[in-house]
C-alpha atoms as a PDB file:
ATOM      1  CA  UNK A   1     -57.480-187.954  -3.794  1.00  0.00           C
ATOM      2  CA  UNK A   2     -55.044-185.826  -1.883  1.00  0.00           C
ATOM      3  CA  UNK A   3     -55.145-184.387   1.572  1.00  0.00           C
ATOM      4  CA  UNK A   4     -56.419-180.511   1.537  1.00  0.00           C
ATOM      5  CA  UNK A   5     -54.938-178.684   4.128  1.00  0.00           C
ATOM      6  CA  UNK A   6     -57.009-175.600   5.415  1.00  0.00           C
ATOM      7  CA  UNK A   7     -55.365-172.589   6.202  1.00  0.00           C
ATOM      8  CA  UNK A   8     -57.418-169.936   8.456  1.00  0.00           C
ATOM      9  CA  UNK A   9     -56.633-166.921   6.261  1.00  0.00           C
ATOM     10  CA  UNK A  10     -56.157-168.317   3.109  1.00  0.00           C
ATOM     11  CA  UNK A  11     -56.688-165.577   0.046  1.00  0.00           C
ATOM     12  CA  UNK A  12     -56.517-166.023  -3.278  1.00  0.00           C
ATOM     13  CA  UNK A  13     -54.987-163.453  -6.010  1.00  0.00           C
ATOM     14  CA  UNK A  14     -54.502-163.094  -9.646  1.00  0.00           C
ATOM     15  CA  UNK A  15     -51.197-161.875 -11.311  1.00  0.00           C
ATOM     16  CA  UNK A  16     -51.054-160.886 -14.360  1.00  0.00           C
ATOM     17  CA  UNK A  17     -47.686-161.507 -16.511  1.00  0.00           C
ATOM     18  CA  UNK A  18     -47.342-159.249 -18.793  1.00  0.00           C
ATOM     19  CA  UNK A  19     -44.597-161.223 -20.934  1.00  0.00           C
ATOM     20  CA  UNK A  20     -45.383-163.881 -23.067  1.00  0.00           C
ATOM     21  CA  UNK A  21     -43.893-166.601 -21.485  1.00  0.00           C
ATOM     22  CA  UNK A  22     -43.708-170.494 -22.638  1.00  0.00           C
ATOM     23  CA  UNK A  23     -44.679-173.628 -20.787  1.00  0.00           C
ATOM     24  CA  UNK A  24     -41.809-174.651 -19.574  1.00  0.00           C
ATOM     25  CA  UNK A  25     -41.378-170.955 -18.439  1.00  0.00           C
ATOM     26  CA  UNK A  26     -44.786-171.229 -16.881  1.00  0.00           C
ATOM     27  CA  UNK A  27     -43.554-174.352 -15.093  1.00  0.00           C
ATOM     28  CA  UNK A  28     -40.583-172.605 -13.501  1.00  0.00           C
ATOM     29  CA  UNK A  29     -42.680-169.682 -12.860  1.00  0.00           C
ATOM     30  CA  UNK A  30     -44.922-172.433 -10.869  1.00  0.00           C
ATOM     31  CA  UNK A  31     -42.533-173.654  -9.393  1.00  0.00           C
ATOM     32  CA  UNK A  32     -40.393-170.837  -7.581  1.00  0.00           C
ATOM     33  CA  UNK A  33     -43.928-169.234  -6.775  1.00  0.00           C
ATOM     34  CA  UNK A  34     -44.769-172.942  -4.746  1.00  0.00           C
ATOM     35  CA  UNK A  35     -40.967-172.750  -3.007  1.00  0.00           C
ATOM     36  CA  UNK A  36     -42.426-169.302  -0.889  1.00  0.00           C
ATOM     37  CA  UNK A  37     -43.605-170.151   2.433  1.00  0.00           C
ATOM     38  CA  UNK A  38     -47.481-169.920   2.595  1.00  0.00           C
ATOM     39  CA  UNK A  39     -48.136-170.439  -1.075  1.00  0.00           C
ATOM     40  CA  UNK A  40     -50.895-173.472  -0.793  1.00  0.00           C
ATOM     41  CA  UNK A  41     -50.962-173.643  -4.915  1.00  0.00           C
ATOM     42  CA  UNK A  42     -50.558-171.793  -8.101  1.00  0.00           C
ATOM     43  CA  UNK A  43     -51.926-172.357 -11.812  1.00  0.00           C
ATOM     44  CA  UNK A  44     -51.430-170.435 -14.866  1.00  0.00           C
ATOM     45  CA  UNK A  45     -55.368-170.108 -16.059  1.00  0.00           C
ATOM     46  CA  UNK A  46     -55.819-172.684 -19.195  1.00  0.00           C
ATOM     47  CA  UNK A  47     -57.791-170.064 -21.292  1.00  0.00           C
ATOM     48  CA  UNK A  48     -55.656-166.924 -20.380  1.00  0.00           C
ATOM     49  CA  UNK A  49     -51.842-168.257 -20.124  1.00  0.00           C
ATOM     50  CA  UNK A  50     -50.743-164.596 -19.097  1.00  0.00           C
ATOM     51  CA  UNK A  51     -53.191-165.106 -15.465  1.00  0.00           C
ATOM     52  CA  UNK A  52     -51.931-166.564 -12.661  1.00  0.00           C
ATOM     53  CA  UNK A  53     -53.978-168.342  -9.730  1.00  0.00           C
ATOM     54  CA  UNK A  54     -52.444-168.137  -6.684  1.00  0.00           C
ATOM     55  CA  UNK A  55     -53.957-169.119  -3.043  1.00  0.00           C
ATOM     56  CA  UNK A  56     -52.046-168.357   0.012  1.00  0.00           C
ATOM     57  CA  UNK A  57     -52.100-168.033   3.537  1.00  0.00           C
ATOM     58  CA  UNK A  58     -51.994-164.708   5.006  1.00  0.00           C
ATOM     59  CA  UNK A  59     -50.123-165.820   8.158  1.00  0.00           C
ATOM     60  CA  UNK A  60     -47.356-166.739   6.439  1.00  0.00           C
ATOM     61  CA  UNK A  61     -46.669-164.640   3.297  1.00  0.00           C
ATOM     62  CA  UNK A  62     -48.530-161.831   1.543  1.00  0.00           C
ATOM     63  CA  UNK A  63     -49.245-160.745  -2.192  1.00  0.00           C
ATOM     64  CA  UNK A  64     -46.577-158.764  -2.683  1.00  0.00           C
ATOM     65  CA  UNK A  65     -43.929-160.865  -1.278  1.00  0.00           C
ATOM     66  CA  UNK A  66     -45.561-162.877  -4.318  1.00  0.00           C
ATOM     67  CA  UNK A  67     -45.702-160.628  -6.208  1.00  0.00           C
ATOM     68  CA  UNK A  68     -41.605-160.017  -6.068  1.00  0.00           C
ATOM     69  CA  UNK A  69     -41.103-163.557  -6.194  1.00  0.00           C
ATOM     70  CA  UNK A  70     -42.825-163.377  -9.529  1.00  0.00           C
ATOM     71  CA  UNK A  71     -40.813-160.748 -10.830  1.00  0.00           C
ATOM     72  CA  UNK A  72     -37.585-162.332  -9.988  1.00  0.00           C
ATOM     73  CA  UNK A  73     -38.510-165.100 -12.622  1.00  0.00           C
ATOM     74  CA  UNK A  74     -37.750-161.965 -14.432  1.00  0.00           C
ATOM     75  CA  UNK A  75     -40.767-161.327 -15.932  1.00  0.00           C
ATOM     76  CA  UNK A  76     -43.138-158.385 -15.859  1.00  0.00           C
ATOM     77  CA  UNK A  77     -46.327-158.888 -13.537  1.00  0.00           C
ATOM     78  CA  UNK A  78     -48.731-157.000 -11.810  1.00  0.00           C
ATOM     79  CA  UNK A  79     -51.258-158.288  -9.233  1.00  0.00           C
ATOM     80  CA  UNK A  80     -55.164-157.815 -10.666  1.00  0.00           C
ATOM     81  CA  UNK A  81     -58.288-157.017  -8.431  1.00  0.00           C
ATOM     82  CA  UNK A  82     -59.333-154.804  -5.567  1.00  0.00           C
END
């Protein structure tokens, strides 16, 4: 089992891609989200490939820093929710 680190504003978000993208673009996609300071993790959603999961801690990024991070993997995106 791995350590969980807590993070005292952590939020979640959902962005959704609106490109069809593969998995090993969804892996890269993963990946340069993960590289932006604050991001605590990030999953594509198994049922709807075109969601995106991402928790984050407010302190140190926010969604649309993650947001344009998405979109330089040069896809379309837009983040979901209130």
């Amino acid at each position: 089992m791995g350590i969980v680190q807590f993070h005292s504003k952590q939020s979640d978000l959902v962005l959704h891609v609106n490109d069809q993208v593969g998995d090993v673009q969804q892996r890269d996609i993963e990946s340069a989200l993960e590289e932006n300071p604050g991001v605590v993790n990030v999953e594509f959603t198994e049922n709807r490939p075109r969601l995106i999961h991402v928790s984050y801690d407010q302190d140190e990024t926010s969604y649309i820093e993650t947001l344009e991070r998405l979109c330089s993997q040069n896809v379309h995106a837009q983040h979901m929710g209130d």
